[in-house]
Protein backbone atom coordinates (compact mmCIF):
# COMPACT_ATOMS: atom_id res chain seq x y z
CA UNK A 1 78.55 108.40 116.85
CA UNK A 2 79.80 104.95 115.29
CA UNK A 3 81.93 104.20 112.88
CA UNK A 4 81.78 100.83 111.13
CA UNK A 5 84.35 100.55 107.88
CA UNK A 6 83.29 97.07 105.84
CA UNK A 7 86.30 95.69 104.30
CA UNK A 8 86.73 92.84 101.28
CA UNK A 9 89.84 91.54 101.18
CA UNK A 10 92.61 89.03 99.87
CA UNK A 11 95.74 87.71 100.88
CA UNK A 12 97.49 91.14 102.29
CA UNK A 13 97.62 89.88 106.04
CA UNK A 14 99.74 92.57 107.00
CA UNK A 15 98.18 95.61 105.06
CA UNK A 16 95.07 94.69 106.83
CA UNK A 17 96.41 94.67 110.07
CA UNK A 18 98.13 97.95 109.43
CA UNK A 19 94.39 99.21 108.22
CA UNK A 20 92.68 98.51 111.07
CA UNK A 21 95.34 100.07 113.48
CA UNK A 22 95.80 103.30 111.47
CA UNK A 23 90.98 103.54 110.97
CA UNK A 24 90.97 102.80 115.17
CA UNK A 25 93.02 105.79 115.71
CA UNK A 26 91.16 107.77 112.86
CA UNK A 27 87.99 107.00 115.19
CA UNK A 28 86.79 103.82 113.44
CA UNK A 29 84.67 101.39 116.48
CA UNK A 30 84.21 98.27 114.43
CA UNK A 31 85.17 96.73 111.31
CA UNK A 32 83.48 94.18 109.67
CA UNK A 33 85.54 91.97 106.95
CA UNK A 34 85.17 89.48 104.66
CA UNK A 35 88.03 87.46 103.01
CA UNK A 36 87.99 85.60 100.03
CA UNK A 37 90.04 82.46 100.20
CA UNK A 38 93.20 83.82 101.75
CA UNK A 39 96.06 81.28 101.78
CA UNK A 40 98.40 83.88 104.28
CA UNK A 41 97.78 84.82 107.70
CA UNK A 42 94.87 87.08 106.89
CA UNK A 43 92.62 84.51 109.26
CA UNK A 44 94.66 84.22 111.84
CA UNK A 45 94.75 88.02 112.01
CA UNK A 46 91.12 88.35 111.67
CA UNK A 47 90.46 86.21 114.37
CA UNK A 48 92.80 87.80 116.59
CA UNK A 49 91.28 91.14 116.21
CA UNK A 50 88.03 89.56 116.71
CA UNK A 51 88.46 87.68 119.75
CA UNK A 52 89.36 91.87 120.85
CA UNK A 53 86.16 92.60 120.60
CA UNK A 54 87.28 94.52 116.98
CA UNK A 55 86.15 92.67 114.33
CA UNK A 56 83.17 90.17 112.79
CA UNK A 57 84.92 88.45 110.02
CA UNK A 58 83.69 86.06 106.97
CA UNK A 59 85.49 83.79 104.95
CA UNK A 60 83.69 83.39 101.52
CA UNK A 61 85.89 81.13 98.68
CA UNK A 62 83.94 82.84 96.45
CA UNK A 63 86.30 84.35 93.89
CA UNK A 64 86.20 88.04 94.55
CA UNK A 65 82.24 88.19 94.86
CA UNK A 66 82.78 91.47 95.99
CA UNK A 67 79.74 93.53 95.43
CA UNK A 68 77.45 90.56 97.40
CA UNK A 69 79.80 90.74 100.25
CA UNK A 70 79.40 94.72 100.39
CA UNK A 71 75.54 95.06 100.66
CA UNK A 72 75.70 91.94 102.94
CA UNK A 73 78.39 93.75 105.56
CA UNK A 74 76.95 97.30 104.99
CA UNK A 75 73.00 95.71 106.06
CA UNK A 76 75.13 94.03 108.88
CA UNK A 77 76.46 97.09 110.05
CA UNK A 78 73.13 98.67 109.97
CA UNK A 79 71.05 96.15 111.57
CA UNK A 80 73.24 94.36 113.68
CA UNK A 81 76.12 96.78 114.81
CA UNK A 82 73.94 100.33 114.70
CA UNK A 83 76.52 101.99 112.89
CA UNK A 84 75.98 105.48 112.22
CA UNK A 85 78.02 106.18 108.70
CA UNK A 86 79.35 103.13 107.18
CA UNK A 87 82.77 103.58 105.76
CA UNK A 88 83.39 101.23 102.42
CA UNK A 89 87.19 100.47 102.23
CA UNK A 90 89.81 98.44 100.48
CA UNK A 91 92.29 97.14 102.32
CA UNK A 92 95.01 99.17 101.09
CA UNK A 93 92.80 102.41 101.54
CA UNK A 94 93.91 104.91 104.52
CA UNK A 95 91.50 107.37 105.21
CA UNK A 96 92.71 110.50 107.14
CA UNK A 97 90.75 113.40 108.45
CA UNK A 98 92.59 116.16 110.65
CA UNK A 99 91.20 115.11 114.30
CA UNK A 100 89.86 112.09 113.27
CA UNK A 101 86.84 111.03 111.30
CA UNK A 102 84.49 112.02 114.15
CA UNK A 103 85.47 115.21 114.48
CA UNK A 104 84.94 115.75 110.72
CA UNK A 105 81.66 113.82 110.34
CA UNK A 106 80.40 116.49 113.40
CA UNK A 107 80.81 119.29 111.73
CA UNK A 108 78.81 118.24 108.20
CA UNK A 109 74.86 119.09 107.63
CA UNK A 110 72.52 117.13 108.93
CA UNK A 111 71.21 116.06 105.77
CA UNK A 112 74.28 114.92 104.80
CA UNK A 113 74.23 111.39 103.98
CA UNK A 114 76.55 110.14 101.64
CA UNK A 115 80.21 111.37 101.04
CA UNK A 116 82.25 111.25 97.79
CA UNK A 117 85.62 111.06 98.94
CA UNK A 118 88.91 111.51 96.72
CA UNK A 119 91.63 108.82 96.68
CA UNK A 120 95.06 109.68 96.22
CA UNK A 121 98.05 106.97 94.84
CA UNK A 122 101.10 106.39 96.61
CA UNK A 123 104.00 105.09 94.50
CA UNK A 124 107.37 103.25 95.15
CA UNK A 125 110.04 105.49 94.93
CA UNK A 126 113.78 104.91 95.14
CA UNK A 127 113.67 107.76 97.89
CA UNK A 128 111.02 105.92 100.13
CA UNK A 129 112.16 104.83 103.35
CA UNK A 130 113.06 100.97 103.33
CA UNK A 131 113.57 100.69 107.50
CA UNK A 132 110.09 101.49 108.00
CA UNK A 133 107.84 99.06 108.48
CA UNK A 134 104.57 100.49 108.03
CA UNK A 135 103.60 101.07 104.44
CA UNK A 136 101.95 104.47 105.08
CA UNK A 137 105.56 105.57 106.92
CA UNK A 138 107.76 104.17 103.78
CA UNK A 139 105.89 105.18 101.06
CA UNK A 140 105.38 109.15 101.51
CA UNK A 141 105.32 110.01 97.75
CA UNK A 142 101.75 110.23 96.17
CA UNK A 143 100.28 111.51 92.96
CA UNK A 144 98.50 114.77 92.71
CA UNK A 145 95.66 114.86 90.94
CA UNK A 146 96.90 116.04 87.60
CA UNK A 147 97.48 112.38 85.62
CA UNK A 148 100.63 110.42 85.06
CA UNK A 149 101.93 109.14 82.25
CA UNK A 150 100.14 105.46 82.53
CA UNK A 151 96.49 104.32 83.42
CA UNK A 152 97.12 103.54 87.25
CA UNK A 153 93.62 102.37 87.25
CA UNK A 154 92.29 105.82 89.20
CA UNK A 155 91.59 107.85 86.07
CA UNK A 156 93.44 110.81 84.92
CA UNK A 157 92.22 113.81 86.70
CA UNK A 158 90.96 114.54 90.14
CA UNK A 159 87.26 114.55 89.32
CA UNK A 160 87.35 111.06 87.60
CA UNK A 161 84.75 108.48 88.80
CA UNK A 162 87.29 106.01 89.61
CA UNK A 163 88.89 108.19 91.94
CA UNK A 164 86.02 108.33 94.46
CA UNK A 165 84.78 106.34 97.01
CA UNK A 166 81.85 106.37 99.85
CA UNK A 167 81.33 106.44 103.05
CA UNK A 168 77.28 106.76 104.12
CA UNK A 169 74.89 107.34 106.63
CA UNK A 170 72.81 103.27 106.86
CA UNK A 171 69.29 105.03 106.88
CA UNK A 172 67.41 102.98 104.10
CA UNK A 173 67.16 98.91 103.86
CA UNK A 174 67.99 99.17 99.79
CA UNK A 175 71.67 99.89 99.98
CA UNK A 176 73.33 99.51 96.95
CA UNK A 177 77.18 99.52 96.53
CA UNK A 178 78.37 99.64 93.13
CA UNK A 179 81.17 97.46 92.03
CA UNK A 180 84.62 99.09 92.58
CA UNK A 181 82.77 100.42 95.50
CA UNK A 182 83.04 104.16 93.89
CA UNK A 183 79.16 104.89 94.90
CA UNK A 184 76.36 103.52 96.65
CA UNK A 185 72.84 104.28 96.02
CA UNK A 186 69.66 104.02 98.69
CA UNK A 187 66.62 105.71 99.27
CA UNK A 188 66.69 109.14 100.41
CA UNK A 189 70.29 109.69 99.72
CA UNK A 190 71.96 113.24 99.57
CA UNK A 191 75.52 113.14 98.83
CA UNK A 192 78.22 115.58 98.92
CA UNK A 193 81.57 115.65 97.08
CA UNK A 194 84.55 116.22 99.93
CA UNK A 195 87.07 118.64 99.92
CA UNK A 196 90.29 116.26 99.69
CA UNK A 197 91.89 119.04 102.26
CA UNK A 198 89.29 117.81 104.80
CA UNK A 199 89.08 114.02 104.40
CA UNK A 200 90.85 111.86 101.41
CA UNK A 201 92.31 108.43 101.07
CA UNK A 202 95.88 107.26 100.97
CA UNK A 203 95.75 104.83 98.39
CA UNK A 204 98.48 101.84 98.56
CA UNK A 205 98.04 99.93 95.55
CA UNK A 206 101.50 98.70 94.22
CA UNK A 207 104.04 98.39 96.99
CA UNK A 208 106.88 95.75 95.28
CA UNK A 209 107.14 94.48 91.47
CA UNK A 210 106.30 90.48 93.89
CA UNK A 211 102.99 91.78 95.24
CA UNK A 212 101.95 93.93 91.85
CA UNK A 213 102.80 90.58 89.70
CA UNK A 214 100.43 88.44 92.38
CA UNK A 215 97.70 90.87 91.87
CA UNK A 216 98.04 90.80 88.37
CA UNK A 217 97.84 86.79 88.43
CA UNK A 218 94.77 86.90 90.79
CA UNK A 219 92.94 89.26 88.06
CA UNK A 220 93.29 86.53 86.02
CA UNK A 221 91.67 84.00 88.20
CA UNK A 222 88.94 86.69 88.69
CA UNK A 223 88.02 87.54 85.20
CA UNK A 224 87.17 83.43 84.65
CA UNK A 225 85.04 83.07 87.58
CA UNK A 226 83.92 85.89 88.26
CA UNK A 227 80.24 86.06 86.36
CA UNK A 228 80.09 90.69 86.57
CA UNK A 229 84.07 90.79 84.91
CA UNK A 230 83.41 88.05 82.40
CA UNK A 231 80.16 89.80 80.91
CA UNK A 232 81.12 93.14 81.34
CA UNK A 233 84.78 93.36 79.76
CA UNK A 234 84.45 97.40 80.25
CA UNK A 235 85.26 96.70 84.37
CA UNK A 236 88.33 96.81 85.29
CA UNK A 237 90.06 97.80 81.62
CA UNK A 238 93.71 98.34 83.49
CA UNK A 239 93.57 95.08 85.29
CA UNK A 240 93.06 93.38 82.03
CA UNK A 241 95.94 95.36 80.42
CA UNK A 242 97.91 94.80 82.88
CA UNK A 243 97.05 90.84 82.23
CA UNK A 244 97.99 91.25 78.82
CA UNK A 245 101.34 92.57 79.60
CA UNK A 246 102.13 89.31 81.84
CA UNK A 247 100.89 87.14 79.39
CA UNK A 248 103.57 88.83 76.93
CA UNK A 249 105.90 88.40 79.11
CA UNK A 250 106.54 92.58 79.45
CA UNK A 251 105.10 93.21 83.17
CA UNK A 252 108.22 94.21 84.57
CA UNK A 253 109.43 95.80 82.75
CA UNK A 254 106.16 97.87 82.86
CA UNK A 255 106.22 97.98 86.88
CA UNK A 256 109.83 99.53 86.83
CA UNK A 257 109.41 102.05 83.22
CA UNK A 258 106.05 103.53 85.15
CA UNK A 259 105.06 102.37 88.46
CA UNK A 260 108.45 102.93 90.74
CA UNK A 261 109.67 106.10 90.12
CA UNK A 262 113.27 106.40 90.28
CA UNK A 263 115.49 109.43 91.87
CA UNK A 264 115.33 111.33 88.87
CA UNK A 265 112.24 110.66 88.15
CA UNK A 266 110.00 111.56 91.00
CA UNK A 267 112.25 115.22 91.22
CA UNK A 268 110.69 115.23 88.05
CA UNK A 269 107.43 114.48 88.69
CA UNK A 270 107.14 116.73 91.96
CA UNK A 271 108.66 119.53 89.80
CA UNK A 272 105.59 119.67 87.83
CA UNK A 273 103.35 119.08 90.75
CA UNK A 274 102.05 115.69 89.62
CA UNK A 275 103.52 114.13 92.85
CA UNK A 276 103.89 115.17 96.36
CA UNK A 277 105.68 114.60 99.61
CA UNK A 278 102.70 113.29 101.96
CA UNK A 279 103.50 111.13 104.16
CA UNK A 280 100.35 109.92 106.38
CA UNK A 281 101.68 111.17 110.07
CA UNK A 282 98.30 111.11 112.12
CA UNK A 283 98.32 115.09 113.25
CA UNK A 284 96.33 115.92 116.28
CA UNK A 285 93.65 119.02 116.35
């Protein structure tokens, strides 16, 4: 069996590194990547990784042509790499399986072809662990499910559209992945929703108010050059409020009233089971 997880990504050199490192011990062979205009070490890592053997990579200053780059690694990974599921990842996107994505992929039915896989938010907490340098070892505190008291951009409840995202079998020539990369459609496709407790994604998102803020400025950038965002204002609603709030001048004071939870407020939060101590320790068996 081979995995092959496509990546599109942006200026986080040292998530990305940190992705690839965490998928190759979840039982990910080879990662394909794309970046779009990077101006930190995200080449210099990319090329490092390939000259391993690791990783094809792209650059494409294409402002977050996304979707294009998807179908374009996913037929690559089909044609080119004979990948038998494709896994279609963010960068800040941790999948974890018990025993590795092999062993889990092994034990689904044959017919099986497409998975619709729950992500999960991490937050910054004050409790999280500063001397760790591994984002998935300092952040440990993730929502649950149940909807927090702000659009995070994942939806409110567990079942939400926006909360899922794919990984597939590469058995038709007329793959389709939608943008947001929370489906994929193909001939011949049979999908099944996964049970979180067997596979789900550790979702990084906002890891300082400095890297939240640059995101925020990049949507902008996106939205004006991007032809799919600036016809379809319904993509990507919390992205464009978040906008708004820079442009007023309230962002952070937004980051610190919702996204970092305080002491007192994440006791909160985990009192009423809308967070959770998880942090992503790769378990054997």
């Amino acid at each position: 069996m081979k995995i092959v997880e496509i990546i599109f990504t942006r200026n986080e050199a040292s998530l990305l590194k940190e992705n690839i490192n965490f998928h190759r011990k979840m039982g990910v062979d080879f990662f394909i990547v794309t970046e779009s205009g990077s101006t930190d070490d995200t080449v210099k890592i990319l090329k490092r990784f390939q000259s391993m053997g690791l990783v094809k990579y792209f650059s494409d200053p294409k402002i977050m042509a996304q979707k294009e780059n998807m179908d374009k690694m996913a037929m690559m990974a089909k044609k080119k790499y004979k990948a038998d599921w494709v896994m279609v990842s963010d960068t800040d996107e941790f999948w974890y399986a018990k025993g590795g994505l092999k062993k889990f992929l092994s034990r689904l039915p044959q017919k099986i072809n497409t998975l619709k896989v729950f992500r999960f938010q991490h937050f910054p907490t004050e409790k999280d662990n500063p001397l760790e340098k591994k984002t998935h070892l300092q952040m440990p505190y993730r929502e649950n499910g149940q909807g927090l008291d702000f659009d995070s951009g994942i939806g409110n409840e567990k079942n939400n559209f926006a909360r899922k995202k794919v990984m597939f079998k590469p058995i038709a020539d007329d793959i389709d992945i939608m943008i947001g990369n929370h489906t994929v459609h193909f001939s011949g496709r049979e999908d099944m929703e996964v049970d979180p407790k067997a596979l789900m994604i550790h979702e990084y998102p906002f890891r300082s108010y400095k890297q939240f803020k640059e995101k925020v400025v990049r949507a902008k950038e996106v939205f004006s050059k991007n032809a799919a965002f600036k016809v379809n204002k319904k993509l990507a609603t919390h992205w464009r409020m978040w906008l708004d709030y820079f442009e007023k001048g309230e962002l952070e004071d937004f980051y610190h009233d919702k996204i970092y939870f305080s002491r007192s407020r994440i006791n909160n939060a985990i009192k009423h089971k809308k967070m959770v101590y998880d942090p992503l320790v790769i378990k054997e068996g």
